[in-house]
N, C-alpha and C. Protein backbone atom coordinates (compact mmCIF):
# COMPACT_ATOMS: atom_id res chain seq x y z
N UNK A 1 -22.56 -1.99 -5.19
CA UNK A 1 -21.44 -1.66 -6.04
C UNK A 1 -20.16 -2.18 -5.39
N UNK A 2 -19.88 -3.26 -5.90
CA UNK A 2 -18.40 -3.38 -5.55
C UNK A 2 -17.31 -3.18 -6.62
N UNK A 3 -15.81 -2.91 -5.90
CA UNK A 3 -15.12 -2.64 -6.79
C UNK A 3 -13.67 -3.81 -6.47
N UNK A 4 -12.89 -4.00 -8.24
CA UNK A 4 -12.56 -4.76 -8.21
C UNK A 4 -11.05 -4.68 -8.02
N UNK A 5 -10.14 -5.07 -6.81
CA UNK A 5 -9.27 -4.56 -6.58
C UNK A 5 -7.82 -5.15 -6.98
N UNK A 6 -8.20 -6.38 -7.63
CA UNK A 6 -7.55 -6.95 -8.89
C UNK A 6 -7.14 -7.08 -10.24
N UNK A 7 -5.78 -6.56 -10.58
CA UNK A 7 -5.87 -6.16 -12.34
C UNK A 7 -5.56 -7.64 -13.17
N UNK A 8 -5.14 -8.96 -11.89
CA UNK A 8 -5.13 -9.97 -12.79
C UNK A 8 -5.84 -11.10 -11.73
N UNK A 9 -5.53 -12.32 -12.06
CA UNK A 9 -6.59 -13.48 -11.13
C UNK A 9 -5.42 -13.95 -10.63
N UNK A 10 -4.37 -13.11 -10.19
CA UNK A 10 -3.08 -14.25 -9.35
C UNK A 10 -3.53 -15.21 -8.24
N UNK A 11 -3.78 -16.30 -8.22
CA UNK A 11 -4.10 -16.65 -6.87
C UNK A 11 -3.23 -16.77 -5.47
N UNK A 12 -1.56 -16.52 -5.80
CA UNK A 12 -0.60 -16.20 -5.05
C UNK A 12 -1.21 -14.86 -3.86
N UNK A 13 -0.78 -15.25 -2.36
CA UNK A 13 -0.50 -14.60 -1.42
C UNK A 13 -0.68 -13.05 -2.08
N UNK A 14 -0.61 -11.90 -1.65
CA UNK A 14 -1.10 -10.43 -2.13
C UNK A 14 0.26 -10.04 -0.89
N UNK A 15 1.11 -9.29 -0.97
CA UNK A 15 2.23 -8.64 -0.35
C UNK A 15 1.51 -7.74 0.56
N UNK A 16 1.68 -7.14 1.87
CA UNK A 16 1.08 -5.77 2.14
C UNK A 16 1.21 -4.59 1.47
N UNK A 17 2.71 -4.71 0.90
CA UNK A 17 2.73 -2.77 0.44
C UNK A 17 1.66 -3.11 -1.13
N UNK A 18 1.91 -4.20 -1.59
CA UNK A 18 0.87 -4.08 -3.18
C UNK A 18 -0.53 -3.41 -2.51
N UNK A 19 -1.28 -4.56 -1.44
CA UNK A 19 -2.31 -3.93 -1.18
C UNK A 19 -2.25 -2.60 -0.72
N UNK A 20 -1.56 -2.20 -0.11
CA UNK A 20 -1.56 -0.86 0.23
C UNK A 20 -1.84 0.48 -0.90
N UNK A 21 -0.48 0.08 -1.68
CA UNK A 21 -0.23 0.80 -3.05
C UNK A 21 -2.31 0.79 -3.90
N UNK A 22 -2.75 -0.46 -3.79
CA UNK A 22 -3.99 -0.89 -4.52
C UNK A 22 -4.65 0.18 -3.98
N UNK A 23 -4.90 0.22 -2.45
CA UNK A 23 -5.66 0.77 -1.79
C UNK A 23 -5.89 2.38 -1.53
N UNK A 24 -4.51 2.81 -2.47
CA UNK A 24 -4.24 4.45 -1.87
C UNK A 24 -4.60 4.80 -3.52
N UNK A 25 -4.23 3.92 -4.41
CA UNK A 25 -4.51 3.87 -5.90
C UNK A 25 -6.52 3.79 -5.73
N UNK A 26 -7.30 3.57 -5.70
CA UNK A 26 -8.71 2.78 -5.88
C UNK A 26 -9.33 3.55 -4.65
N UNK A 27 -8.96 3.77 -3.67
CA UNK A 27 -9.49 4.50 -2.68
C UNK A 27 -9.32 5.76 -2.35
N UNK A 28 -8.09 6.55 -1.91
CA UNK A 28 -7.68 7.50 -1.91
C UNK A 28 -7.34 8.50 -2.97
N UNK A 29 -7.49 7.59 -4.12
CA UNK A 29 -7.15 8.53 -5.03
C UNK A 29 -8.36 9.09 -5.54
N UNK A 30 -9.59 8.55 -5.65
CA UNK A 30 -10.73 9.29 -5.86
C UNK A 30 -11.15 10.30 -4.77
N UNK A 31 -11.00 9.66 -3.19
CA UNK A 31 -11.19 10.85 -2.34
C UNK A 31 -10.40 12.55 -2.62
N UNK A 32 -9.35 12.27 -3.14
CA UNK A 32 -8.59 13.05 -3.27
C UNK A 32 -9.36 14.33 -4.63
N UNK A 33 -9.83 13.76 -5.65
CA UNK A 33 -9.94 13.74 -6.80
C UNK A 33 -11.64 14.34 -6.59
N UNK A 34 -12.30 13.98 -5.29
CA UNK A 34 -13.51 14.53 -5.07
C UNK A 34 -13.30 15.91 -4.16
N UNK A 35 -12.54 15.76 -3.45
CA UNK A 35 -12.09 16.65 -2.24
C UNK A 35 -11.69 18.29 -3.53
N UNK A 36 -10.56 17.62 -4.03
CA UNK A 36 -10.06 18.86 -5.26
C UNK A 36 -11.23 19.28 -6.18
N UNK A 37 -12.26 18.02 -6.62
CA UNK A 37 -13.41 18.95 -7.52
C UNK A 37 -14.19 20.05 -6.64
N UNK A 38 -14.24 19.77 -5.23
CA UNK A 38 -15.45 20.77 -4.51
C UNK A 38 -14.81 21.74 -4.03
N UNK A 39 -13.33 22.11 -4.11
CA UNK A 39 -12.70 22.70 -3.94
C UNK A 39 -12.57 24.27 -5.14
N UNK A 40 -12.54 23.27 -6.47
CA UNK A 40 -12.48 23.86 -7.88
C UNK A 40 -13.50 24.33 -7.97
N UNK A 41 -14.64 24.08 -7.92
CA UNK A 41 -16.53 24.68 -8.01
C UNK A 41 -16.72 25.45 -7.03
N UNK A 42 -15.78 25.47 -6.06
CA UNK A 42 -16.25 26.56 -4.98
C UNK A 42 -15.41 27.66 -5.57
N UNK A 43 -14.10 27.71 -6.11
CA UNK A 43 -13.00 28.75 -6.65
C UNK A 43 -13.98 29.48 -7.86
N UNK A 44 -14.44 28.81 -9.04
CA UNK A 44 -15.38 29.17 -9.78
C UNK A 44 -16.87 29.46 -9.59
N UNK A 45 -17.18 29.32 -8.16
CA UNK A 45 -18.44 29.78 -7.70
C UNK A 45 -17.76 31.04 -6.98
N UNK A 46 -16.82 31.71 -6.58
CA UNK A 46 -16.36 32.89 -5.49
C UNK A 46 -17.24 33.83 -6.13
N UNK A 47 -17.60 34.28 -7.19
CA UNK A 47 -18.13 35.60 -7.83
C UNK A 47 -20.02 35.36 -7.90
N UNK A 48 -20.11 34.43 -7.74
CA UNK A 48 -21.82 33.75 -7.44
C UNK A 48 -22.10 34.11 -6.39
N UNK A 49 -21.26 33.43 -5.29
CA UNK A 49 -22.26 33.39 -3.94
C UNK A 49 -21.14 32.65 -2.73
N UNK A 50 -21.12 32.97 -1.87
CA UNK A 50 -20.26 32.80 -0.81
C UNK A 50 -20.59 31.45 -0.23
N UNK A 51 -22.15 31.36 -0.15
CA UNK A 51 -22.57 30.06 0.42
C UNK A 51 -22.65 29.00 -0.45
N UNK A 52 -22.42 29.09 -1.86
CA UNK A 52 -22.44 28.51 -3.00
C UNK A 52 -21.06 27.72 -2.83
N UNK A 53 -20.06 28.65 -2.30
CA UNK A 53 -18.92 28.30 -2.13
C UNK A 53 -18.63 26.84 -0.92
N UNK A 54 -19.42 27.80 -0.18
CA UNK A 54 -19.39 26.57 0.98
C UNK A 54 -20.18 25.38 0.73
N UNK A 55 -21.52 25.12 0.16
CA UNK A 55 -22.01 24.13 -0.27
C UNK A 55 -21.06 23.06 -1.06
N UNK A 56 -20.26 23.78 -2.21
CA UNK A 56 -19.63 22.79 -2.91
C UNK A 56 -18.22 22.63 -2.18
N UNK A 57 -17.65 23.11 -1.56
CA UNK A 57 -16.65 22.30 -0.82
C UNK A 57 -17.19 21.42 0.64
N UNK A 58 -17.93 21.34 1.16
CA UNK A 58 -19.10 20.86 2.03
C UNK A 58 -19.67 19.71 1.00
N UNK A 59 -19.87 19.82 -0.15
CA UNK A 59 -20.56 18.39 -0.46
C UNK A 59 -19.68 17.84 -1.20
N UNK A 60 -18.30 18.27 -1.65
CA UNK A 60 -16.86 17.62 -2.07
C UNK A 60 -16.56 16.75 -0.63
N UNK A 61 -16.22 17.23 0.63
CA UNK A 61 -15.75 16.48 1.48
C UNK A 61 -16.60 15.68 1.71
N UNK A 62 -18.27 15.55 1.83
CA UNK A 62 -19.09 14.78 2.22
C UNK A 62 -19.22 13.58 0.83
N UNK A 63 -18.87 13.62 -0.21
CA UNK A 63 -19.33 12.66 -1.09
C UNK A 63 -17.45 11.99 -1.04
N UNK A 64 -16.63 12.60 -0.62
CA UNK A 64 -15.28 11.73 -0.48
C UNK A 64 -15.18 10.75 0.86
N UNK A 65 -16.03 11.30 1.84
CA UNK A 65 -15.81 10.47 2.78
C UNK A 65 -16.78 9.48 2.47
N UNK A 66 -17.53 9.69 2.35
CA UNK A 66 -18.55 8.29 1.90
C UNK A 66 -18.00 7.64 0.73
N UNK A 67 -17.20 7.77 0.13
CA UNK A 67 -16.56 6.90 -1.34
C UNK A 67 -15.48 6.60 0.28
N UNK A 68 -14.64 6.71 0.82
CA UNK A 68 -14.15 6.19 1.54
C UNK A 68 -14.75 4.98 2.48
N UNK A 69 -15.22 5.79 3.36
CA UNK A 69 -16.40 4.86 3.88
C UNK A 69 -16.75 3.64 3.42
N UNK A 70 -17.27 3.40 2.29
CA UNK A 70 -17.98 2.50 1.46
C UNK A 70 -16.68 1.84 1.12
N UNK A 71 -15.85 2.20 0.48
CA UNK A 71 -14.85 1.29 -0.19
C UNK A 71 -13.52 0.78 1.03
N UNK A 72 -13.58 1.65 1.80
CA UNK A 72 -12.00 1.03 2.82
C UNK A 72 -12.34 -0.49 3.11
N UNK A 73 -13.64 -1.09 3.88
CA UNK A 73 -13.97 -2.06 3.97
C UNK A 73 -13.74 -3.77 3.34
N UNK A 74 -14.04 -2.87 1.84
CA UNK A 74 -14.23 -3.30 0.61
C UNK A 74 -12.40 -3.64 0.66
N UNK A 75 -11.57 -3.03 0.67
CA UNK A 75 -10.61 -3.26 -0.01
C UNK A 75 -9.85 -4.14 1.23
N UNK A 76 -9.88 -4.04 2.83
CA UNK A 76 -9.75 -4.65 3.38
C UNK A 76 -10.07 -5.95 3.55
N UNK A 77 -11.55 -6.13 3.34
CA UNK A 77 -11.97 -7.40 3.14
C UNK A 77 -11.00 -8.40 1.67
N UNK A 78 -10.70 -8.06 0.87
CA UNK A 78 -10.24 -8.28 -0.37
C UNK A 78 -8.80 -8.30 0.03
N UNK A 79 -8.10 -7.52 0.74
CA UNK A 79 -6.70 -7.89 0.82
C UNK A 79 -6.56 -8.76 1.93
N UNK A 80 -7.25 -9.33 2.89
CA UNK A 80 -7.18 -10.81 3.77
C UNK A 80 -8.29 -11.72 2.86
N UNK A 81 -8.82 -11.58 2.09
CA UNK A 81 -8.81 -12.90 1.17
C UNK A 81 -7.74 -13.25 0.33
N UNK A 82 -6.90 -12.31 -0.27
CA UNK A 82 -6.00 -12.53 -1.12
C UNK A 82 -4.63 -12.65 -0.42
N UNK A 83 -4.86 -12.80 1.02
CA UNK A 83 -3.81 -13.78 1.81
C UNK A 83 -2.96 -12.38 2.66
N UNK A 84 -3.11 -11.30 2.74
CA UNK A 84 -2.46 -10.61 3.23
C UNK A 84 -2.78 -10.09 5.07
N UNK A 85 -1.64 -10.60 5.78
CA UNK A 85 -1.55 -10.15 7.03
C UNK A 85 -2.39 -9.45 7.74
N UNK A 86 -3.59 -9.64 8.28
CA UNK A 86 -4.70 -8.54 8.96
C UNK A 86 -3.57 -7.34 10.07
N UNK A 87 -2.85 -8.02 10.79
CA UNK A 87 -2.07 -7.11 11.45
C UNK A 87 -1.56 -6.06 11.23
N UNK A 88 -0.16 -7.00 10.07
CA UNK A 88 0.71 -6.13 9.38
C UNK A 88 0.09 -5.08 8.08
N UNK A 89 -1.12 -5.84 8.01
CA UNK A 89 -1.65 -4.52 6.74
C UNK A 89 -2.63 -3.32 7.42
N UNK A 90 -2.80 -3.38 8.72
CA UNK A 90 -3.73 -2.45 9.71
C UNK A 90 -2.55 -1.68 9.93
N UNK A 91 -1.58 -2.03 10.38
CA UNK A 91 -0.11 -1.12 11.18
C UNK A 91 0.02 -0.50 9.48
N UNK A 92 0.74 -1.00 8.28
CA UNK A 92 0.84 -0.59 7.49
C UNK A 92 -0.27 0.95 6.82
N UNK A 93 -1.61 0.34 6.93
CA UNK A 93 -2.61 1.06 5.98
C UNK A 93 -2.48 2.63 7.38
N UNK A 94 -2.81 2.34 8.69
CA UNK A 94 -2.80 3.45 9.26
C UNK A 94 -1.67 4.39 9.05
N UNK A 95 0.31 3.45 9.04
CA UNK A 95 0.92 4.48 9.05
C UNK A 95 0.82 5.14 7.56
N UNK A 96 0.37 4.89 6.67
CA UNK A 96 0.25 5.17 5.11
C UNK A 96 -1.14 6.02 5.19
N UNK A 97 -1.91 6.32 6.19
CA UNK A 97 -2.80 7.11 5.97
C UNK A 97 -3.69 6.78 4.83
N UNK A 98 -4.13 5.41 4.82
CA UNK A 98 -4.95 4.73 4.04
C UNK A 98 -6.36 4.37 5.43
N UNK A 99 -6.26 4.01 6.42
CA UNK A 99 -7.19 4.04 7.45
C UNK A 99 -7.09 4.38 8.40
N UNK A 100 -7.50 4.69 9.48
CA UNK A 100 -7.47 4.85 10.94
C UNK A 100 -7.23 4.13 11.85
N UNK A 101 -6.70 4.26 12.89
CA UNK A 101 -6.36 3.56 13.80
C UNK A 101 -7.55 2.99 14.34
N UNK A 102 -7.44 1.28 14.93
CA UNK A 102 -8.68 0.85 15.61
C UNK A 102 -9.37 1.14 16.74
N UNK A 103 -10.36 1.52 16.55
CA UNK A 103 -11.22 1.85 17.84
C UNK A 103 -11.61 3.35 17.67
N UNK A 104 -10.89 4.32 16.51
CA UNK A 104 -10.79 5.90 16.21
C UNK A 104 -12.12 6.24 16.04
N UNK A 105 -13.16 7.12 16.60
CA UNK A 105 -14.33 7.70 15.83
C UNK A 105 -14.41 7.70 14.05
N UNK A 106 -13.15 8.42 13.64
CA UNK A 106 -13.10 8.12 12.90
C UNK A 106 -13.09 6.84 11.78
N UNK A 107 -12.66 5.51 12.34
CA UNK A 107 -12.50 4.11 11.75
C UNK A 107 -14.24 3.33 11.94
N UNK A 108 -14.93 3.99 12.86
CA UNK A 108 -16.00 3.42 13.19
C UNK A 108 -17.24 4.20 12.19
N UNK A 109 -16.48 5.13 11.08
CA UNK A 109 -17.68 5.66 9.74
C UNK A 109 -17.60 4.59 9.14
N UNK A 110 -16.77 3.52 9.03
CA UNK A 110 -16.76 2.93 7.74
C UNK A 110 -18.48 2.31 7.84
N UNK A 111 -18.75 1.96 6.29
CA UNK A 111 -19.99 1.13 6.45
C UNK A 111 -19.32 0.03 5.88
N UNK A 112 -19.85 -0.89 6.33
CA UNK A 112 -19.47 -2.48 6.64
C UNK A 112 -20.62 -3.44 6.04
N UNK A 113 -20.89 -4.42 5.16
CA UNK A 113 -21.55 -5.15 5.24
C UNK A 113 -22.25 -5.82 5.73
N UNK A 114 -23.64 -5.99 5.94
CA UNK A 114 -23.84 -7.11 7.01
C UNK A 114 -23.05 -8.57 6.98
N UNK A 115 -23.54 -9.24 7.68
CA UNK A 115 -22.52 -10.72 7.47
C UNK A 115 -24.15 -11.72 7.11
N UNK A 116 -23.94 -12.56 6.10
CA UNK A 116 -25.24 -13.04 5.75
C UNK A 116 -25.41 -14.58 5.84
């Protein structure tokens, strides 16, 4: 499944903050959007079951980080094809809290493609 992080075929250079903006739009905004549903099913599970509760906010954060995971890559790879700064869009995406700093436990979940 890839996703497409282009709304037109510009072949012009890609700015950092666009990709950025793309990236917090297409990436973060579903994490966000998964994080708040397992949040909501656990509020409407409180009168069910306590562990019911914890399951669905437990498998809200676990199905957002893997939509992260899977797609940060994705959108990185796509914004240095479309000409944008590997540097300046790493300094950018970390201070924007779009990725992690290099080398972070955290930056080393992403799943990555093989190279073929």
């Amino acid at each position: 499944m890839n996703m497409n992080f282009d709304r037109d075929n510009d072949p012009q250079p890609i700015p950092v903050d666009l990709a950025i903006s793309r990236g917090q739009l297409l990436v973060n905004g579903p994490v966000q959007i998964l994080l708040l549903s397992g949040a909501a099913t656990a509020y409407f599970l409180l009168d069910v079951s306590t562990i019911a509760c914890f399951v669905a906010v437990g498998l809200g954060f676990i199905l957002a980080w893997l939509w992260w995971s899977y797609f940060i890559p994705q959108w990185r790879e796509w914004a240095h094809a479309r000409g944008a700064d590997p540097e300046e869009l790493q300094f950018e995406a970390v201070r924007s809290k779009l990725t992690w700093p290099k080398g972070s436990f955290f930056e080393r979940t992403e799943i990555r493609r093989r190279e073929r």
